[in-house]
C-alpha atoms as a PDB file:
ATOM      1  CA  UNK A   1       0.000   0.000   0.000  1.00  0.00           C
ATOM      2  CA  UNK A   2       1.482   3.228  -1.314  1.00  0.00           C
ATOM      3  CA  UNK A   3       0.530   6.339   0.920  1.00  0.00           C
ATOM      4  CA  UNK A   4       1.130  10.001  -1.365  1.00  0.00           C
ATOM      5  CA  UNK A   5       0.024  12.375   1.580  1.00  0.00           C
ATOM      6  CA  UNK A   6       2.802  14.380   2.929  1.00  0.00           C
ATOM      7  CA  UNK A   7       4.456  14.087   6.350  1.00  0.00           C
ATOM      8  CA  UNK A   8       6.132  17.873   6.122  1.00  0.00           C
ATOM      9  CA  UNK A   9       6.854  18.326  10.005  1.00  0.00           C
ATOM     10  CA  UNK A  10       8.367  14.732  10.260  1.00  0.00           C
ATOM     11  CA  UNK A  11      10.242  15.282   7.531  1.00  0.00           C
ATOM     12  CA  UNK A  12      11.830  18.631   8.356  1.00  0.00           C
ATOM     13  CA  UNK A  13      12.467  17.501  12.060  1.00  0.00           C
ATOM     14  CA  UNK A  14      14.337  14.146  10.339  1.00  0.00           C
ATOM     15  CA  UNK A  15      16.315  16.700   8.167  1.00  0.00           C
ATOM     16  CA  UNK A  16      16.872  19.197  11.285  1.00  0.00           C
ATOM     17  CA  UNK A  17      18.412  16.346  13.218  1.00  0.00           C
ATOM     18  CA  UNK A  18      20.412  15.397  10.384  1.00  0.00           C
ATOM     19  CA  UNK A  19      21.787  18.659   9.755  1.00  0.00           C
ATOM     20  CA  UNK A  20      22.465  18.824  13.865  1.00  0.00           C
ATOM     21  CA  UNK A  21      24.305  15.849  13.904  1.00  0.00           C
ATOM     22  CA  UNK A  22      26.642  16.497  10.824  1.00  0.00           C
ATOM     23  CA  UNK A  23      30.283  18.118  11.418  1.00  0.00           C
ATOM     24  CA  UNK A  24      30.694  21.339  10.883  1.00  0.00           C
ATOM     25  CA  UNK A  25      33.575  20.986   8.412  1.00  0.00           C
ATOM     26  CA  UNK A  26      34.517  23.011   5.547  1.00  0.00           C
ATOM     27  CA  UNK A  27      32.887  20.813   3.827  1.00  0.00           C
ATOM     28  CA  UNK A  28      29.264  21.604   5.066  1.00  0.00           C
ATOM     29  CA  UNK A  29      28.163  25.684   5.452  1.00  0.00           C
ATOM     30  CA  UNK A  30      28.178  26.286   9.235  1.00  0.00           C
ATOM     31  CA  UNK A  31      25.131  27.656  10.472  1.00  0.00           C
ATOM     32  CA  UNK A  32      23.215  26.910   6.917  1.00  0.00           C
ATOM     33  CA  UNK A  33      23.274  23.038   7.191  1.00  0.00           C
ATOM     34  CA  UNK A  34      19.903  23.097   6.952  1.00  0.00           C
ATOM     35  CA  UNK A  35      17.967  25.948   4.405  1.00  0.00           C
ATOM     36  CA  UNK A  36      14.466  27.235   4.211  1.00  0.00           C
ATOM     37  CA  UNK A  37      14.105  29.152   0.875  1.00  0.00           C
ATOM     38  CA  UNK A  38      12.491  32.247   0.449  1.00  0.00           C
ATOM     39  CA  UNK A  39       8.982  31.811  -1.064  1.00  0.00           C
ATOM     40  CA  UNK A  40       8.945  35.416  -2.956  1.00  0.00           C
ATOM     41  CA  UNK A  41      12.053  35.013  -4.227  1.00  0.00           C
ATOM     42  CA  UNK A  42      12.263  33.907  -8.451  1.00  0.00           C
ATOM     43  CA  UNK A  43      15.580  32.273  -8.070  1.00  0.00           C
ATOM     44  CA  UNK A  44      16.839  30.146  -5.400  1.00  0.00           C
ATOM     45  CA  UNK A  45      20.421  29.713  -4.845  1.00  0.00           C
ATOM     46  CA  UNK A  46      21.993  26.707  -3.497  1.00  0.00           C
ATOM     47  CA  UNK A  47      25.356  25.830  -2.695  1.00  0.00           C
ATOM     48  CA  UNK A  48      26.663  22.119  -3.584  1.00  0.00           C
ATOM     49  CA  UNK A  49      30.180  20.459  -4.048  1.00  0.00           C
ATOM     50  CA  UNK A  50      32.118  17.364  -4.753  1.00  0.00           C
ATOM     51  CA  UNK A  51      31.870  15.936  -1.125  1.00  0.00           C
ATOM     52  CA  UNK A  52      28.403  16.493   0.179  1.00  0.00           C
ATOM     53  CA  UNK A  53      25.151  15.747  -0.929  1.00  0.00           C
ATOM     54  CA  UNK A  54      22.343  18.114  -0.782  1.00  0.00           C
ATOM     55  CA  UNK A  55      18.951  17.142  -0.028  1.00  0.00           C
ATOM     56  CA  UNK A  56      16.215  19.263  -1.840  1.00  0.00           C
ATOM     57  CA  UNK A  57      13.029  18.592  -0.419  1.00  0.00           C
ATOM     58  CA  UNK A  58       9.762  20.075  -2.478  1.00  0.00           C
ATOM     59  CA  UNK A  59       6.048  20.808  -0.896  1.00  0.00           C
ATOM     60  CA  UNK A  60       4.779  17.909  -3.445  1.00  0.00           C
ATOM     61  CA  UNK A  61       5.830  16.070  -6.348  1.00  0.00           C
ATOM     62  CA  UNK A  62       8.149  16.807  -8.671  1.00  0.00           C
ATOM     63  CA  UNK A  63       6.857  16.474 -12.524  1.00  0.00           C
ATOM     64  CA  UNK A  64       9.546  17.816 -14.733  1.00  0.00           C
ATOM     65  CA  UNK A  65      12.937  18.790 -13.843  1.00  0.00           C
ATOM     66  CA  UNK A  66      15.322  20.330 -16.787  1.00  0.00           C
ATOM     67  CA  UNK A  67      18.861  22.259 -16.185  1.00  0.00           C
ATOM     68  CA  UNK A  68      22.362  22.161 -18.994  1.00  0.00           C
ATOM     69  CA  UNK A  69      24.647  20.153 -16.583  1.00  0.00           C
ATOM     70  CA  UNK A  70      21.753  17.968 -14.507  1.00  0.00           C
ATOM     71  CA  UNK A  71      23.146  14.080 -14.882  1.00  0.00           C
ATOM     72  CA  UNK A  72      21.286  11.060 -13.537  1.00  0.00           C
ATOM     73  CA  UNK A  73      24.750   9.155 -14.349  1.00  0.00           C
ATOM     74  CA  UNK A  74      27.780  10.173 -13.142  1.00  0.00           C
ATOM     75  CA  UNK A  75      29.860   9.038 -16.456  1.00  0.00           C
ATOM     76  CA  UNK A  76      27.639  11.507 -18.453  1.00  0.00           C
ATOM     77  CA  UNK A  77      30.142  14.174 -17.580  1.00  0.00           C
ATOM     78  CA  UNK A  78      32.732  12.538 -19.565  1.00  0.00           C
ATOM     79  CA  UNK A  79      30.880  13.421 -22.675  1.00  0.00           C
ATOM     80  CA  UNK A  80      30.685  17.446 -21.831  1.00  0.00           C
ATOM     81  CA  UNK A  81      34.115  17.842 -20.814  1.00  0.00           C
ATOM     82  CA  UNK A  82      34.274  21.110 -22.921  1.00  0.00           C
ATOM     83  CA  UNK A  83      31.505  22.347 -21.092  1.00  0.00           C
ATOM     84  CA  UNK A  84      32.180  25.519 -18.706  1.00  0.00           C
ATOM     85  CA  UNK A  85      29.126  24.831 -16.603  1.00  0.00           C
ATOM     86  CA  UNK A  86      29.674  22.307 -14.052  1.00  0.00           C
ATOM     87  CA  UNK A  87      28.225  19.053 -14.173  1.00  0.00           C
ATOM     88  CA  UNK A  88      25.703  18.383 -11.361  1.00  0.00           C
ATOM     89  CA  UNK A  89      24.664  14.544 -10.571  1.00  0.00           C
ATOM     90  CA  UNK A  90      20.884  14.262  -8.478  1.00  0.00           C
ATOM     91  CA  UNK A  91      18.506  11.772  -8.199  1.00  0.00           C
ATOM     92  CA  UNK A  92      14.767  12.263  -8.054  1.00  0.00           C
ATOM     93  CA  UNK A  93      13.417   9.768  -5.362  1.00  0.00           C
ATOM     94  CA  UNK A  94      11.097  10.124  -3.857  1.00  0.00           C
ATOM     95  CA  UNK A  95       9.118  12.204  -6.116  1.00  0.00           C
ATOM     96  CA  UNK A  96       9.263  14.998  -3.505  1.00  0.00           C
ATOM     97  CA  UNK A  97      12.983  15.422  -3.253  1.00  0.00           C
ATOM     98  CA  UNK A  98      16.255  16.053  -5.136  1.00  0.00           C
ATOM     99  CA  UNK A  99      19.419  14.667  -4.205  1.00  0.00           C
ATOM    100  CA  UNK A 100      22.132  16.427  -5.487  1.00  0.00           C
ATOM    101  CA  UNK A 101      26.211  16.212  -6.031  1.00  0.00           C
ATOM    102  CA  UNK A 102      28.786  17.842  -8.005  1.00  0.00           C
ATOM    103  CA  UNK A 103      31.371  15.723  -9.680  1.00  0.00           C
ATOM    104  CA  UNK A 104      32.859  18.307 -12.552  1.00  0.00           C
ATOM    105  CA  UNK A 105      33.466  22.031 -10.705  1.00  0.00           C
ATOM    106  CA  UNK A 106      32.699  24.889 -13.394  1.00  0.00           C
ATOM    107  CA  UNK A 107      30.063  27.720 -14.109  1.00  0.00           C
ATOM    108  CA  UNK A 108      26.625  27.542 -11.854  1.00  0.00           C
ATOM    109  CA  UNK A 109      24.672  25.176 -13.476  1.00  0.00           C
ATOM    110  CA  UNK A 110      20.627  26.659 -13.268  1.00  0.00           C
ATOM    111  CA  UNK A 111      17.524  24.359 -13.322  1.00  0.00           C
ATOM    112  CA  UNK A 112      13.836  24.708 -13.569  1.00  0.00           C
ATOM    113  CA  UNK A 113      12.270  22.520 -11.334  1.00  0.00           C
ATOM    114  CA  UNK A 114       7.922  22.478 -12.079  1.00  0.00           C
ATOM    115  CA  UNK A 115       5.527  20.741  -9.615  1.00  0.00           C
ATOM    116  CA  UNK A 116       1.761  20.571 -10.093  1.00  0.00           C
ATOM    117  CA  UNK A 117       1.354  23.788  -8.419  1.00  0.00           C
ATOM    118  CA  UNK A 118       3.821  25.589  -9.356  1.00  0.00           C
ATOM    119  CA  UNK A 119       7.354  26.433 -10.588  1.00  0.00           C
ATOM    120  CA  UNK A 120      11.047  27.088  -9.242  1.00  0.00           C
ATOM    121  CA  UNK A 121      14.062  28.327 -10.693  1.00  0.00           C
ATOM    122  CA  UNK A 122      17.390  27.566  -8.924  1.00  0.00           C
ATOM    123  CA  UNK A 123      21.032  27.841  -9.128  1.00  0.00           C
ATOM    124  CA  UNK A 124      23.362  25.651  -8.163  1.00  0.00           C
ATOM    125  CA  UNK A 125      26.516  26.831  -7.325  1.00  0.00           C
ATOM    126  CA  UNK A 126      29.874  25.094  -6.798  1.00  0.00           C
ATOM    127  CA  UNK A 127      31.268  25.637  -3.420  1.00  0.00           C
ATOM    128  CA  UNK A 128      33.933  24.558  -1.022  1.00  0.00           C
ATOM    129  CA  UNK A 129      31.156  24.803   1.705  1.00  0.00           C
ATOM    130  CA  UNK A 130      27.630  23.258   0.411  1.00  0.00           C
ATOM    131  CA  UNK A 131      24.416  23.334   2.396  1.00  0.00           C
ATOM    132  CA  UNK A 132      23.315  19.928   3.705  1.00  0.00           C
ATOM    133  CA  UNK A 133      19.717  20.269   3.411  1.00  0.00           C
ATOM    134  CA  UNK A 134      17.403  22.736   1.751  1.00  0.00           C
ATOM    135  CA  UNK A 135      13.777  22.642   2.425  1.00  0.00           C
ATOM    136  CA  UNK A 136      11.372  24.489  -0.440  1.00  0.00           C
ATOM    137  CA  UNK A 137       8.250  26.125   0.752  1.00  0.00           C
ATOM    138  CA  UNK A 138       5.006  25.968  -0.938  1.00  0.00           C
ATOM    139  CA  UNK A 139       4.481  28.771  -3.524  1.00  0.00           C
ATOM    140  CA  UNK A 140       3.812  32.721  -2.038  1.00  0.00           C
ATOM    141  CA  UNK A 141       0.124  33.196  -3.119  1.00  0.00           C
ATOM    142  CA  UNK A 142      -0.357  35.510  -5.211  1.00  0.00           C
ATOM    143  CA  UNK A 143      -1.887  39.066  -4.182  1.00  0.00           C
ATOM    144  CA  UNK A 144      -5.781  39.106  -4.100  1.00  0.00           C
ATOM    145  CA  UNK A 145      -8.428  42.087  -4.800  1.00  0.00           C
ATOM    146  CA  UNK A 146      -9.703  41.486  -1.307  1.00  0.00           C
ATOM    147  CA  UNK A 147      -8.425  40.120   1.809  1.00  0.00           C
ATOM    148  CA  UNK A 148      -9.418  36.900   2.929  1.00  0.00           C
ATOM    149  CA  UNK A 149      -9.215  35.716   6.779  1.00  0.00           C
ATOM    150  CA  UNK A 150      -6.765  33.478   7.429  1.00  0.00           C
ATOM    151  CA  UNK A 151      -9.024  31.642   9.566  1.00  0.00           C
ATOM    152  CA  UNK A 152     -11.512  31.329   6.919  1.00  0.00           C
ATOM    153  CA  UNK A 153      -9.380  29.922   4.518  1.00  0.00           C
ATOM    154  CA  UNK A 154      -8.030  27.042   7.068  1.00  0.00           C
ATOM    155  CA  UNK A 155     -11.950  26.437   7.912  1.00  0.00           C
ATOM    156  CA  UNK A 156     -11.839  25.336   3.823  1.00  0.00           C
ATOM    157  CA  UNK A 157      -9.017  23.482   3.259  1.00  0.00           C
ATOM    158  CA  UNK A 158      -9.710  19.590   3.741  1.00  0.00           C
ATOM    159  CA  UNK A 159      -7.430  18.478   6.847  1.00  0.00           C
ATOM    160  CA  UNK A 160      -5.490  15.346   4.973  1.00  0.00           C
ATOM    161  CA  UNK A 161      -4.906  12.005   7.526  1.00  0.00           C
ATOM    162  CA  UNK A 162      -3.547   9.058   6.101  1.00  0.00           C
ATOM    163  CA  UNK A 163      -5.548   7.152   9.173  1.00  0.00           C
ATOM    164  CA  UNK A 164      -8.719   8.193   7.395  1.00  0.00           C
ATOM    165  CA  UNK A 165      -7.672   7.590   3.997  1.00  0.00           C
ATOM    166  CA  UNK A 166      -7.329   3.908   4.734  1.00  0.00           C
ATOM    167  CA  UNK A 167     -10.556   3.536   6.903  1.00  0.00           C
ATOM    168  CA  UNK A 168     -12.222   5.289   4.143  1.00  0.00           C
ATOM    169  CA  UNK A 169     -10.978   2.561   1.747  1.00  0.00           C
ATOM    170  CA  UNK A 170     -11.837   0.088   4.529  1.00  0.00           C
ATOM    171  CA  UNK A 171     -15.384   1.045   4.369  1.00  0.00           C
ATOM    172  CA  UNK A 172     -15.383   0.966   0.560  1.00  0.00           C
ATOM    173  CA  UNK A 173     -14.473  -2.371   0.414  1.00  0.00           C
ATOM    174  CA  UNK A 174     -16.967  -3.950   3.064  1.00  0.00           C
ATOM    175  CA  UNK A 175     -19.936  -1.892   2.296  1.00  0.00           C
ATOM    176  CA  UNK A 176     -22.147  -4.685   1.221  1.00  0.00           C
ATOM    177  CA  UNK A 177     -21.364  -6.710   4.425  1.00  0.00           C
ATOM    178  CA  UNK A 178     -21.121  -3.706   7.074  1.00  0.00           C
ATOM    179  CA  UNK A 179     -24.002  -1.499   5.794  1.00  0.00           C
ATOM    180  CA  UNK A 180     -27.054  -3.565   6.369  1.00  0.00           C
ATOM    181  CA  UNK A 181     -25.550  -4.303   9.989  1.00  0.00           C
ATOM    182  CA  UNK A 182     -25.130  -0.556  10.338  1.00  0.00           C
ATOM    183  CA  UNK A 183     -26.499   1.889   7.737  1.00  0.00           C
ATOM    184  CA  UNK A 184     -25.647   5.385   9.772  1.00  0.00           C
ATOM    185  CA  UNK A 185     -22.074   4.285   9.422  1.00  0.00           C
ATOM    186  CA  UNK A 186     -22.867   4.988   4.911  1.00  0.00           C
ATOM    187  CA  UNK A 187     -24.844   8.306   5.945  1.00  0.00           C
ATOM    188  CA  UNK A 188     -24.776  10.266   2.974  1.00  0.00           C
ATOM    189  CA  UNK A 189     -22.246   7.896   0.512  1.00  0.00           C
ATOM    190  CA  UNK A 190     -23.026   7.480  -3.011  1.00  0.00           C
ATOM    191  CA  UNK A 191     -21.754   4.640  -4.668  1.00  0.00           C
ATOM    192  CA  UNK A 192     -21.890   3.752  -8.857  1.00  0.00           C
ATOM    193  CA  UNK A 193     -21.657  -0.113  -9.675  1.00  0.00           C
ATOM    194  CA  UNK A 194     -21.108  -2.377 -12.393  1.00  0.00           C
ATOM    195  CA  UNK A 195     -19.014   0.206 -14.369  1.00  0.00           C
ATOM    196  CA  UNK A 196     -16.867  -0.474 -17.356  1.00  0.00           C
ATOM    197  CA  UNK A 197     -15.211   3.519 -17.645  1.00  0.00           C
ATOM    198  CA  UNK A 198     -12.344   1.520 -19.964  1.00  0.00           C
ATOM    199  CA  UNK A 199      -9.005   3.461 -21.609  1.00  0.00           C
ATOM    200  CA  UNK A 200      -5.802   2.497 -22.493  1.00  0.00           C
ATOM    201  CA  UNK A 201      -2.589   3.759 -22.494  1.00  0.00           C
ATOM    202  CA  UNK A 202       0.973   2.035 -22.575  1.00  0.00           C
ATOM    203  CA  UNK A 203      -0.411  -0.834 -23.344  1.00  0.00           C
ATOM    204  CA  UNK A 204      -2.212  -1.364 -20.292  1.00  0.00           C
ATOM    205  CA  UNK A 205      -6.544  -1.244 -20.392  1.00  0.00           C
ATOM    206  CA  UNK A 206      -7.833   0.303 -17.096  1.00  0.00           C
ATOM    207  CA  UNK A 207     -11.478  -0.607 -16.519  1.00  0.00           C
ATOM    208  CA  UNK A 208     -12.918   1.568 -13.429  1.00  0.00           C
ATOM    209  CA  UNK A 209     -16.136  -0.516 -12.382  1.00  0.00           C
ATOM    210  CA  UNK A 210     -17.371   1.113  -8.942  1.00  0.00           C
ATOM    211  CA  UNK A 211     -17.258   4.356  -7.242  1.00  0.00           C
ATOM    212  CA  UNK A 212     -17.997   5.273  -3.992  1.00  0.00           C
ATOM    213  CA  UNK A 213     -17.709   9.125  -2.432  1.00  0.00           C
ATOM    214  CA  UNK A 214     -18.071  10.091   0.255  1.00  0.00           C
ATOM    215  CA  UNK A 215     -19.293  13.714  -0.273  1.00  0.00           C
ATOM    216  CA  UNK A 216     -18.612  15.489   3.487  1.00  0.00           C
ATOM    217  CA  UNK A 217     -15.259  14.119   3.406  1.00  0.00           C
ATOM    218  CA  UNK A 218     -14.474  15.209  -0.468  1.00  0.00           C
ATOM    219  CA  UNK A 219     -13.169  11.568  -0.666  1.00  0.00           C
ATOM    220  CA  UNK A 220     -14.004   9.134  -3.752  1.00  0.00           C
ATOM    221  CA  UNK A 221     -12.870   6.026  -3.940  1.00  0.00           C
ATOM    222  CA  UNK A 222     -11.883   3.821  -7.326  1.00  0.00           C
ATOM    223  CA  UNK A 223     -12.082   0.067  -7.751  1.00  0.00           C
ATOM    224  CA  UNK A 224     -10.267  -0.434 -10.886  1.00  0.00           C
ATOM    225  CA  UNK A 225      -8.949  -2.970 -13.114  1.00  0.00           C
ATOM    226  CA  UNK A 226      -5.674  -3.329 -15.167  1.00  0.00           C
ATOM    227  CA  UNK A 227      -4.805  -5.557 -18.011  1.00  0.00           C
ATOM    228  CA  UNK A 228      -1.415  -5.796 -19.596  1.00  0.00           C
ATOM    229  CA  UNK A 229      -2.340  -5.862 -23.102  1.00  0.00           C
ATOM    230  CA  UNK A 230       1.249  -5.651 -24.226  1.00  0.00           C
ATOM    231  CA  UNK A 231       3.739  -8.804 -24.433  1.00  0.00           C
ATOM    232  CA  UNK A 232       6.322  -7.754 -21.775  1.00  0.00           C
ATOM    233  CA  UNK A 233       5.752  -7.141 -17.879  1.00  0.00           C
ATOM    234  CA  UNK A 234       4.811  -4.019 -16.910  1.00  0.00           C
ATOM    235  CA  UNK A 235       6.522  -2.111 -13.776  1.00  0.00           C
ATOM    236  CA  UNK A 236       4.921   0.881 -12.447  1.00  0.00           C
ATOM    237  CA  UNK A 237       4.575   3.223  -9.300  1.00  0.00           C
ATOM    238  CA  UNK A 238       0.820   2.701  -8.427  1.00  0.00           C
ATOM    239  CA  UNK A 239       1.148   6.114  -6.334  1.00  0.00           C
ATOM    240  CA  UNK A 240       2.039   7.617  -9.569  1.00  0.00           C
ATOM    241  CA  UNK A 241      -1.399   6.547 -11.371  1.00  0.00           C
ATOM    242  CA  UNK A 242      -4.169   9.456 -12.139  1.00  0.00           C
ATOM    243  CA  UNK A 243      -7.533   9.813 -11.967  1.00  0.00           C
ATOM    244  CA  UNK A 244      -8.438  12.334 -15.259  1.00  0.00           C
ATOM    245  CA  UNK A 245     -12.072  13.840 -15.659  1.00  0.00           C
ATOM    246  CA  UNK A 246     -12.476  15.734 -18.766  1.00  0.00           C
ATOM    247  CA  UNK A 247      -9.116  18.080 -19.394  1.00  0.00           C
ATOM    248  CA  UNK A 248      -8.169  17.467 -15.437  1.00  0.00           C
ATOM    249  CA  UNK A 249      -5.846  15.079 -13.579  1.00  0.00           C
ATOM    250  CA  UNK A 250      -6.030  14.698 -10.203  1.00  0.00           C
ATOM    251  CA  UNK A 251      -2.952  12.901  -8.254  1.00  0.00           C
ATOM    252  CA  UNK A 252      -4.340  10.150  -6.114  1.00  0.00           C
ATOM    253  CA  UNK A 253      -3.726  10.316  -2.040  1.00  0.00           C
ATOM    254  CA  UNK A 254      -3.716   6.756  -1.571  1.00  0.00           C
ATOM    255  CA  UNK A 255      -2.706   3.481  -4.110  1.00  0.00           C
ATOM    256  CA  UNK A 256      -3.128  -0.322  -3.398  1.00  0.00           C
ATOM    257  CA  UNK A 257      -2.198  -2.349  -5.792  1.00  0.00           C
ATOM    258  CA  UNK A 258       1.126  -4.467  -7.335  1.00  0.00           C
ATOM    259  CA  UNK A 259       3.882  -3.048  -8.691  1.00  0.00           C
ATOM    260  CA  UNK A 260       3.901  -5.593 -11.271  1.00  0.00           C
ATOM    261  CA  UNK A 261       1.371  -6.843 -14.233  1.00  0.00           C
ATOM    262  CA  UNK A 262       2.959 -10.030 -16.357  1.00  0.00           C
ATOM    263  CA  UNK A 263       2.155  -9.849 -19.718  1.00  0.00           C
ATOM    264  CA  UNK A 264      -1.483 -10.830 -20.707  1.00  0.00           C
ATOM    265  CA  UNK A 265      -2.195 -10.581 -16.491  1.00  0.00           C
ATOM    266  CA  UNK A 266      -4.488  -8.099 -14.791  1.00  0.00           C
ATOM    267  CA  UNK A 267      -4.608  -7.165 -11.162  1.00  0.00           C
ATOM    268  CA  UNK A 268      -7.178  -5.040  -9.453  1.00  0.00           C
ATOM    269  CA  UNK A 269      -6.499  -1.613  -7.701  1.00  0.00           C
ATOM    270  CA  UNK A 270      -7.939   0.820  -5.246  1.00  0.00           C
ATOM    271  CA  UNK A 271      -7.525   4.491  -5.697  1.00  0.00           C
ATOM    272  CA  UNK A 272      -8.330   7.111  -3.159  1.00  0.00           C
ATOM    273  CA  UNK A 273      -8.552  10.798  -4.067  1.00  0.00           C
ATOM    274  CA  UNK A 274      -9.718  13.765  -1.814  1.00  0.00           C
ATOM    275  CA  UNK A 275      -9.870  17.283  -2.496  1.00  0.00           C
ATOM    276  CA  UNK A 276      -8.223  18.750  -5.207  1.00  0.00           C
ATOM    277  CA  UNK A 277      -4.176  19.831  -6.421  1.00  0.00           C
ATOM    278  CA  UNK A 278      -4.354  22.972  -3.744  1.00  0.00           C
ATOM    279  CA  UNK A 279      -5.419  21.210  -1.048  1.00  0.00           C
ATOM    280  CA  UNK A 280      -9.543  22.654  -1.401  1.00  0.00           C
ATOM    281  CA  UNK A 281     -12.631  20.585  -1.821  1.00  0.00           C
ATOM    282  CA  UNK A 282     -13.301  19.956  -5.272  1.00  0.00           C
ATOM    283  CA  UNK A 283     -16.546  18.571  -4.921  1.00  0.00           C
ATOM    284  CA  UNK A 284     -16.544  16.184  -7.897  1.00  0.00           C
ATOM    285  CA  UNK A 285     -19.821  14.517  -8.866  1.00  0.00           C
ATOM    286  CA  UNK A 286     -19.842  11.139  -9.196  1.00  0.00           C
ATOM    287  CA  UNK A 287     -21.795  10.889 -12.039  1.00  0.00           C
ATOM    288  CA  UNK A 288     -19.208  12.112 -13.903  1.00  0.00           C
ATOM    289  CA  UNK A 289     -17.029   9.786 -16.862  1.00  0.00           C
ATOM    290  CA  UNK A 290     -13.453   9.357 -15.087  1.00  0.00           C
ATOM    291  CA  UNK A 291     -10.699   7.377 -16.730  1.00  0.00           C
ATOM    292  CA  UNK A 292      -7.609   6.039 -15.192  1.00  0.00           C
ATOM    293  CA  UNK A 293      -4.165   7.394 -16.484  1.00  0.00           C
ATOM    294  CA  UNK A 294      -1.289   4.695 -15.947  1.00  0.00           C
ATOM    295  CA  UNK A 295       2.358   6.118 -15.700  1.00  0.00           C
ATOM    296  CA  UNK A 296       5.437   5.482 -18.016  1.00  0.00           C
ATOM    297  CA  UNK A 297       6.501   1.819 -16.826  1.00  0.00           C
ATOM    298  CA  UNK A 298       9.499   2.020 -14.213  1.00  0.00           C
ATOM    299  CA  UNK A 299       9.949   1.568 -10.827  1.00  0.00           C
ATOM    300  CA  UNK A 300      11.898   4.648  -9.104  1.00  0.00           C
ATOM    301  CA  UNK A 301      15.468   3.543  -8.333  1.00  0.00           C
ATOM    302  CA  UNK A 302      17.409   3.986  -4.869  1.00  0.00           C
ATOM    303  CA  UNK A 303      19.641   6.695  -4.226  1.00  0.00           C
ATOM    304  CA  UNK A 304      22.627   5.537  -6.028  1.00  0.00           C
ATOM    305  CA  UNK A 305      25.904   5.280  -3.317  1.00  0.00           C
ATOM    306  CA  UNK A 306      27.841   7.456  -6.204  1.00  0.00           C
ATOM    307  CA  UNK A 307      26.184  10.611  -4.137  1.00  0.00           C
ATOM    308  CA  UNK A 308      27.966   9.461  -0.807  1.00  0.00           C
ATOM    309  CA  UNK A 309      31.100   9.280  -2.061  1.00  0.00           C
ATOM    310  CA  UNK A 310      33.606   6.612  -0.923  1.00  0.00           C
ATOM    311  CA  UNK A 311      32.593   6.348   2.405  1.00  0.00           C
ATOM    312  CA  UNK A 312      29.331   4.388   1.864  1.00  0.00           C
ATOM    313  CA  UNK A 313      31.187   2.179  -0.574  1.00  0.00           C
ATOM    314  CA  UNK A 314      33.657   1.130   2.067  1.00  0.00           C
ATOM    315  CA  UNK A 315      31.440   0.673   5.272  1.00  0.00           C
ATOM    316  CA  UNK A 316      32.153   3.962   6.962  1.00  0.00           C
END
């Protein structure tokens, strides 16, 4: 079971603790281990070298990355030798968070990072002291004709728990059995059955064929199948799967399902969305014709030990 909602103060206490416990060497910016960019700022600058490697950590998932001098293999740089910039090695994984390391010095090497909601420019800049950790905060918003409480707009953002994401599911699954036993636990669900909402895409045909929503949480749930039409097995990130209605995609909070489909095999998949990309209820009708979106096939690889250096080849 693949959980997408974010753990932000878990993660930044992890990285404050790792930045805490690192030496203070040359090698590492005293005082700036750890970095909290500047929302309102259009380009971030961060400070990386041969020995350490810098942890990026974005507000959500990362959907294209681009940058003259970005490698995801460290030999690369042997083919842009005559390049001034310098040659920057990172790794996207998880889909939240660069890892970054320079293994050719030269010129700052910029990079547009995008997410779903919105888009960073930074510069990466050689340096004999490079911060350990930089933490990117969600986007400044942007200046409205009218002021809006802040209190109000908490009151309408939907509070995300991953508890209630998987009871939701929970429910989903054993509604026929648990409902007649205790029908005020369904107040208010709709449910759709005996669907075929069919597409295909990379060879795989997705067959949606019950929905269930449950309308005061903003939460719908999808009970899907997948066929591998194709003649080779397909490898995927189930949390990477979409749920598109008309022109819209919407990222999915929680994904059960295999990793794997063998070729001419199906297995079946749950999908949980709630709310919509901002975090606000997006009150989505059931009745509405929603087709799954399967991701490029590929699993995301580990952090490759080339951005630790020796050490973590030789034990230490």
């Amino acid at each position: 079971m693949t959980l997408t909602s974010h753990s932000s103060l878990l993660l930044t206490c992890a990285l404050l603790i790792l930045a805490a416990l690192s030496p203070a060497h040359a090698q590492v910016q005293s005082g700036r281990e750890l970095v909290r960019l500047n929302a309102s700022q259009n380009l971030h600058e961060i400070a990386i070298n041969t020995n350490v490697s810098t942890t990026v950590v974005f507000p959500e998932k990362i959907t294209t990355l681009t940058g003259f001098g970005l490698v995801t293999q460290p030999q690369s740089a042997e083919q842009m030798g005559a390049s001034k910039v310098c040659i920057v090695h990172y790794e996207n994984s998880p889909a939240d968070t660069l890892v970054v390391r320079l293994i050719k010095p030269g010129e700052a090497c910029y990079a547009t990072i995008r997410t779903a909601r919105a888009f960073y420019m930074m510069r990466f800049t050689p340096s004999e002291a490079a911060n350990l950790a930089v933490i990117v905060p969600p986007p400044a918003p942007t200046t409205a004709s009218f002021q809006v409480e802040a209190q109000t707009i908490a009151q309408k953002r939907i509070k995300f728990s991953a508890e209630e994401l998987v009871g939701m599911l929970g429910k989903a699954r054993n509604r026929k059995a648990l409902q007649p036993l205790n029908p005020g636990l369904y107040s208010g669900w709709q449910e759709r059955n005996g669907l075929e909402m069919t597409s295909s895409q990379n060879g795989m045909i997705s067959t949606i064929y019950e929905i269930q929503r449950n309308p005061d949480k903003d939460i719908m749930v999808f009970r899907c199948k997948v066929t591998n039409g194709s003649t080779s097995v397909y490898d995927f990130e189930p949390d990477a799967v979409k749920i598109r209605v008309g022109e819209r995609s919407y990222d999915v909070q929680l994904a059960d399902s295999g990793h794997t489909i063998n070729a001419g095999g199906s297995i079946l998949m749950d999908l949980v969305t709630q709310g919509g990309p901002g975090g606000n209820r997006e009150a989505l009708s059931i009745n509405q014709d929603f087709r799954i979106e399967m991701p490029e096939p590929g699993r995301r690889d580990q952090i490759d030990p080339v951005l630790f250096g020796d050490s973590l080849a030789e034990g230490k």
